[in-house]
N, C-alpha and C. Protein backbone atom coordinates (compact mmCIF):
# COMPACT_ATOMS: atom_id res chain seq x y z
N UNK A 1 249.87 -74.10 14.06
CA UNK A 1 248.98 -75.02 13.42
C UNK A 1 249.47 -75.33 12.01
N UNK A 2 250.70 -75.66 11.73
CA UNK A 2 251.51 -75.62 10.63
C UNK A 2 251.05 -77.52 10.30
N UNK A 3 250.51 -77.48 9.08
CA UNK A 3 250.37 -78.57 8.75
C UNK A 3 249.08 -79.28 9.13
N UNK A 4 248.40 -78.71 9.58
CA UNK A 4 247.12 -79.23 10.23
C UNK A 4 246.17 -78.37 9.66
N UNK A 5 245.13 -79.41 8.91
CA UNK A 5 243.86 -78.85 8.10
C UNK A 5 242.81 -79.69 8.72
N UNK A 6 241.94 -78.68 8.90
CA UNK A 6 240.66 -79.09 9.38
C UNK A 6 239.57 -79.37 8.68
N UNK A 7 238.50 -80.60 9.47
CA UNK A 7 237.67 -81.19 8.04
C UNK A 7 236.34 -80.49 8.64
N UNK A 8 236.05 -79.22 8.24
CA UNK A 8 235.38 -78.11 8.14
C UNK A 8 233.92 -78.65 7.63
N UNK A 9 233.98 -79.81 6.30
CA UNK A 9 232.64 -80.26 5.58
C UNK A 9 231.53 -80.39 6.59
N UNK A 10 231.64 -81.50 7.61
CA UNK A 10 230.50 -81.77 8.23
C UNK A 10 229.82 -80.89 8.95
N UNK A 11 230.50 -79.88 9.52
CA UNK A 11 230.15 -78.49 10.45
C UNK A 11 229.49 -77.46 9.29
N UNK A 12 229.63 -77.37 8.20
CA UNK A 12 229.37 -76.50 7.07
C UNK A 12 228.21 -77.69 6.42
N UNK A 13 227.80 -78.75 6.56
CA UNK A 13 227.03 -79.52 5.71
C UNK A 13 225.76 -79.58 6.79
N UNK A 14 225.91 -79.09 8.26
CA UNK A 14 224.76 -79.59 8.87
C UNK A 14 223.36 -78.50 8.39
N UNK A 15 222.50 -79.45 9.37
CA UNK A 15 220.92 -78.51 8.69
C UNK A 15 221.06 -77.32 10.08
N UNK A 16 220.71 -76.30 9.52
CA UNK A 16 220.65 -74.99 10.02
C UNK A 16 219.39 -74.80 11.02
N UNK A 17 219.49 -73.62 11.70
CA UNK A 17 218.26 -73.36 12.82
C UNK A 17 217.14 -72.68 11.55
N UNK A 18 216.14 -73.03 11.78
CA UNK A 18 214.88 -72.27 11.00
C UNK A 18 214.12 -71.29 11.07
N UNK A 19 214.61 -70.87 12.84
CA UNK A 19 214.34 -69.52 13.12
C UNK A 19 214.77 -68.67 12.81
N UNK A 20 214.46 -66.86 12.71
CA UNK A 20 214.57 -65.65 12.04
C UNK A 20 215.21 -65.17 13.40
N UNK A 21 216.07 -64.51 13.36
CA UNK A 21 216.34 -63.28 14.04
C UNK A 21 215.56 -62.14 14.18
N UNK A 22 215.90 -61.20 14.88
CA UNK A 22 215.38 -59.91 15.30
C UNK A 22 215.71 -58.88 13.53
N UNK A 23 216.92 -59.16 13.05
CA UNK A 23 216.92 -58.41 12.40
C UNK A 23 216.22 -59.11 10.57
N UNK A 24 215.08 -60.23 11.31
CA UNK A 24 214.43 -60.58 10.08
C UNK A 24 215.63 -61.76 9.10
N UNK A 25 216.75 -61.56 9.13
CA UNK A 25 217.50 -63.18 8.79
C UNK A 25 217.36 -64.27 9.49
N UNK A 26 217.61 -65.00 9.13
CA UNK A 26 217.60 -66.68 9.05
C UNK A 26 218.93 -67.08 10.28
N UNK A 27 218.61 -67.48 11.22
CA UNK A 27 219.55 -67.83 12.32
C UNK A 27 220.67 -68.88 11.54
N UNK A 28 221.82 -68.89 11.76
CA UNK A 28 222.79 -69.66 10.92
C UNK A 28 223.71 -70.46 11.69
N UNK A 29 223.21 -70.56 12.73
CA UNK A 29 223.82 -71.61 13.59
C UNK A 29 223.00 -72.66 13.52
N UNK A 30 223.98 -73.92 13.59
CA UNK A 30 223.74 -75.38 13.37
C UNK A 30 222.26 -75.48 14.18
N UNK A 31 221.61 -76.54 13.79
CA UNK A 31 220.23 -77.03 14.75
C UNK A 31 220.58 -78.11 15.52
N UNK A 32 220.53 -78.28 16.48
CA UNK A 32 220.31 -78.94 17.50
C UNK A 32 220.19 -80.30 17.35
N UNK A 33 220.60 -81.64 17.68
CA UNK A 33 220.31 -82.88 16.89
C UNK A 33 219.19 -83.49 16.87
N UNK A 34 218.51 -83.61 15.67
CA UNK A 34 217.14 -84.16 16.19
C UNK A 34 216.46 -83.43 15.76
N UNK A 35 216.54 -81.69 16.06
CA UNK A 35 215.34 -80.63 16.15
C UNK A 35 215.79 -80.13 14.62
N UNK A 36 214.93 -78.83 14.75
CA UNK A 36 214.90 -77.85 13.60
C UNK A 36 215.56 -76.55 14.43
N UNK A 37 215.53 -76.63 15.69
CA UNK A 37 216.49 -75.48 16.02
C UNK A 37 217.30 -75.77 16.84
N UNK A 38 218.06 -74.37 16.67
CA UNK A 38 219.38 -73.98 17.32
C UNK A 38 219.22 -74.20 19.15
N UNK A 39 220.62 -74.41 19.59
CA UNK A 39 220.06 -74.74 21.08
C UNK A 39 219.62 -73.16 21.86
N UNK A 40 219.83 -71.81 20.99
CA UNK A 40 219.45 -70.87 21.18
C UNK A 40 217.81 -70.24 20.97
N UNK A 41 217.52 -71.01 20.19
CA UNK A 41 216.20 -71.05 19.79
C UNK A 41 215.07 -72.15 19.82
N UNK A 42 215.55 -72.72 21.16
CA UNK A 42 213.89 -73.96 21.37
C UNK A 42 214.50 -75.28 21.23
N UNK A 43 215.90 -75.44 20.82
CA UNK A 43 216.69 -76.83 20.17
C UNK A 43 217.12 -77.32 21.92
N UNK A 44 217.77 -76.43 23.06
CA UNK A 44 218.60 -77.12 23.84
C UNK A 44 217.55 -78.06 24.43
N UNK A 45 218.27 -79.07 25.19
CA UNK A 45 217.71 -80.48 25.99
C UNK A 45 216.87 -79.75 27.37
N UNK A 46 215.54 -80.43 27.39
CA UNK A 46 214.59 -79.26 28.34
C UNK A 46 213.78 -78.32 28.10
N UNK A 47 213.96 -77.84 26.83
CA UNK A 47 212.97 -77.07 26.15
C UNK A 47 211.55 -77.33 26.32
N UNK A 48 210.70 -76.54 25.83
CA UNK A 48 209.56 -77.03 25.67
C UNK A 48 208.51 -77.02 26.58
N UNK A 49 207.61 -77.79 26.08
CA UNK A 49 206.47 -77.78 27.26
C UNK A 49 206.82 -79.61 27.53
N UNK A 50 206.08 -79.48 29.02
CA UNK A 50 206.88 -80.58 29.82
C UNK A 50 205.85 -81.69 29.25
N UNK A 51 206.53 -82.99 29.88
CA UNK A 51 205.54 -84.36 29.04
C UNK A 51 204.00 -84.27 29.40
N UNK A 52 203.17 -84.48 28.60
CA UNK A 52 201.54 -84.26 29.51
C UNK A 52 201.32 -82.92 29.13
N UNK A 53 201.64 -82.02 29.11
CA UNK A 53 201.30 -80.50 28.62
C UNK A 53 200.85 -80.30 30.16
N UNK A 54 201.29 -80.34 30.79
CA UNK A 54 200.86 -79.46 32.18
C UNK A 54 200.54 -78.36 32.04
N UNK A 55 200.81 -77.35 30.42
CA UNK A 55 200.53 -76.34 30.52
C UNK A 55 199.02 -75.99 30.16
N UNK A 56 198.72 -76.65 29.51
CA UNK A 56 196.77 -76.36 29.29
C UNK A 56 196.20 -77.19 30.20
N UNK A 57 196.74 -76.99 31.77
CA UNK A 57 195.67 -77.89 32.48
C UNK A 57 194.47 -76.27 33.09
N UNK A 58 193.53 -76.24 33.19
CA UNK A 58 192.34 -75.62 33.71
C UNK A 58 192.41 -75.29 35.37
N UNK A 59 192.21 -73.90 35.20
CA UNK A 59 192.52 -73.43 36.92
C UNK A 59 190.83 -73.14 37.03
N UNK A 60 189.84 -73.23 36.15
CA UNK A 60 188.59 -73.45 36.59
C UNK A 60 187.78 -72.01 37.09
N UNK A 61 188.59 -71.02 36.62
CA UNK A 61 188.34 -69.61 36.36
C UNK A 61 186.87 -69.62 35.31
N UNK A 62 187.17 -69.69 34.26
CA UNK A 62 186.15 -69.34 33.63
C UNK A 62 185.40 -70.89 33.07
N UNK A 63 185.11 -71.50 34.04
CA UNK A 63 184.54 -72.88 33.90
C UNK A 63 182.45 -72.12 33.94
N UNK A 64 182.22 -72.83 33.18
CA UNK A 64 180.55 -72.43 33.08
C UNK A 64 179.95 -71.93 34.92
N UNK A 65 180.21 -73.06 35.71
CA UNK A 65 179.43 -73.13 37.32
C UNK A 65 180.58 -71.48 37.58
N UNK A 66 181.88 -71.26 37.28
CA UNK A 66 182.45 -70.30 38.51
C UNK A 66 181.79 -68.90 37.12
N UNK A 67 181.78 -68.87 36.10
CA UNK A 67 181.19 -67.65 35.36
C UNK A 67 179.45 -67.14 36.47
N UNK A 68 178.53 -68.34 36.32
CA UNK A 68 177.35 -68.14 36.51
C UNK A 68 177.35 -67.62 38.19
N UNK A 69 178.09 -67.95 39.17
CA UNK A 69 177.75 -68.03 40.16
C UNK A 69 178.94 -66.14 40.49
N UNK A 70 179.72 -66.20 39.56
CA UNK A 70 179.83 -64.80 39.79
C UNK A 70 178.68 -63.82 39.38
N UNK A 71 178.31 -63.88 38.44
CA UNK A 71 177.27 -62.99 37.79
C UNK A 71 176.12 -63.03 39.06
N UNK A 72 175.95 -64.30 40.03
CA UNK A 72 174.81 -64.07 40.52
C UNK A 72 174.95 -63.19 41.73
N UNK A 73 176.62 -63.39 42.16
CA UNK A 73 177.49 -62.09 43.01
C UNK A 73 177.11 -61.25 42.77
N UNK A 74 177.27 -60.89 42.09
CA UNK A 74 177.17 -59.45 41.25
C UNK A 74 175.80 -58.97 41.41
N UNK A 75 174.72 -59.35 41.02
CA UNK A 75 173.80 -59.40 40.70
C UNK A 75 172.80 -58.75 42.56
N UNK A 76 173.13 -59.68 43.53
CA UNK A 76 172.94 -59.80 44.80
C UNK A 76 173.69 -58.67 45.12
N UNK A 77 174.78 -58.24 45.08
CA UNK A 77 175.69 -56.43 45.35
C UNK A 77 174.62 -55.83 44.61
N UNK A 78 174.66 -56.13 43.49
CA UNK A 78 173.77 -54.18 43.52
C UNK A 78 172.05 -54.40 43.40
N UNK A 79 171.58 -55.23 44.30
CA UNK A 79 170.56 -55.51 44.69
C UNK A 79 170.62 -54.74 46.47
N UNK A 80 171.83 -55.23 47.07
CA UNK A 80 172.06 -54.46 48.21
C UNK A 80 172.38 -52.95 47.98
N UNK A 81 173.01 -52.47 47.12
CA UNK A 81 173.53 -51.22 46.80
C UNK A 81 172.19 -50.50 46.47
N UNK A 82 171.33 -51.15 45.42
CA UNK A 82 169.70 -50.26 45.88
C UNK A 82 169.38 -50.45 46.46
N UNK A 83 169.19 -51.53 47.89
CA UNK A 83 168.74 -51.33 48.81
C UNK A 83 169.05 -50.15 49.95
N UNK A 84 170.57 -50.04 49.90
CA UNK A 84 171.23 -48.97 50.77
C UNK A 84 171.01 -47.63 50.28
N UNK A 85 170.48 -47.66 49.07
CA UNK A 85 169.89 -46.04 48.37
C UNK A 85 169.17 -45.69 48.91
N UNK A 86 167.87 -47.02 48.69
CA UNK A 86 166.79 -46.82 49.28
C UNK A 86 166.33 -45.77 50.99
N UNK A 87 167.04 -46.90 51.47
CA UNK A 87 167.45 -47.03 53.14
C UNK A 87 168.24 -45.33 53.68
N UNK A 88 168.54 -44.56 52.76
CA UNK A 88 169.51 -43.21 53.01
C UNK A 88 168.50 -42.14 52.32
């Protein structure tokens, strides 16, 4: 590589990842174009949560009607369970 210098500036001038490492420093690899991070840290293409947030959609677990109608489960079991006391 005799005679050949490399133009190092733009690779040394870009904006950095903003995430911390494990050992509490500042990640020092380039960010990702566009992002604030590294393609190691949340920057690569695909990241993320998908378009629409599919991720806070409701599986209807703890929706008011499925809370109340367990409790009334519940409620009906150990109504039978003293009954079967009773009954022995």
């Amino acid at each position: 590589m005799t005679g050949h210098t490399r133009n190092t500036l733009p690779m040394r001038a870009s904006p950095r990842c903003g995430a911390m490492t494990r050992s509490g420093t500042a990640c020092r690899s380039p960010a990702a174009h566009g992002k604030a991070r590294c393609r190691m840290h949340g920057g690569a293409p695909g990241c993320g949560a998908p378009p629409g947030n599919r991720n806070a959609r409701k599986h209807g677990r703890f929706a008011g009607e499925a809370i109340s109608e367990r409790r009334q489960i519940c409620s009906l079991l150990d109504e039978a369970h003293k009954l079967l006391k009773e009954l022995t």
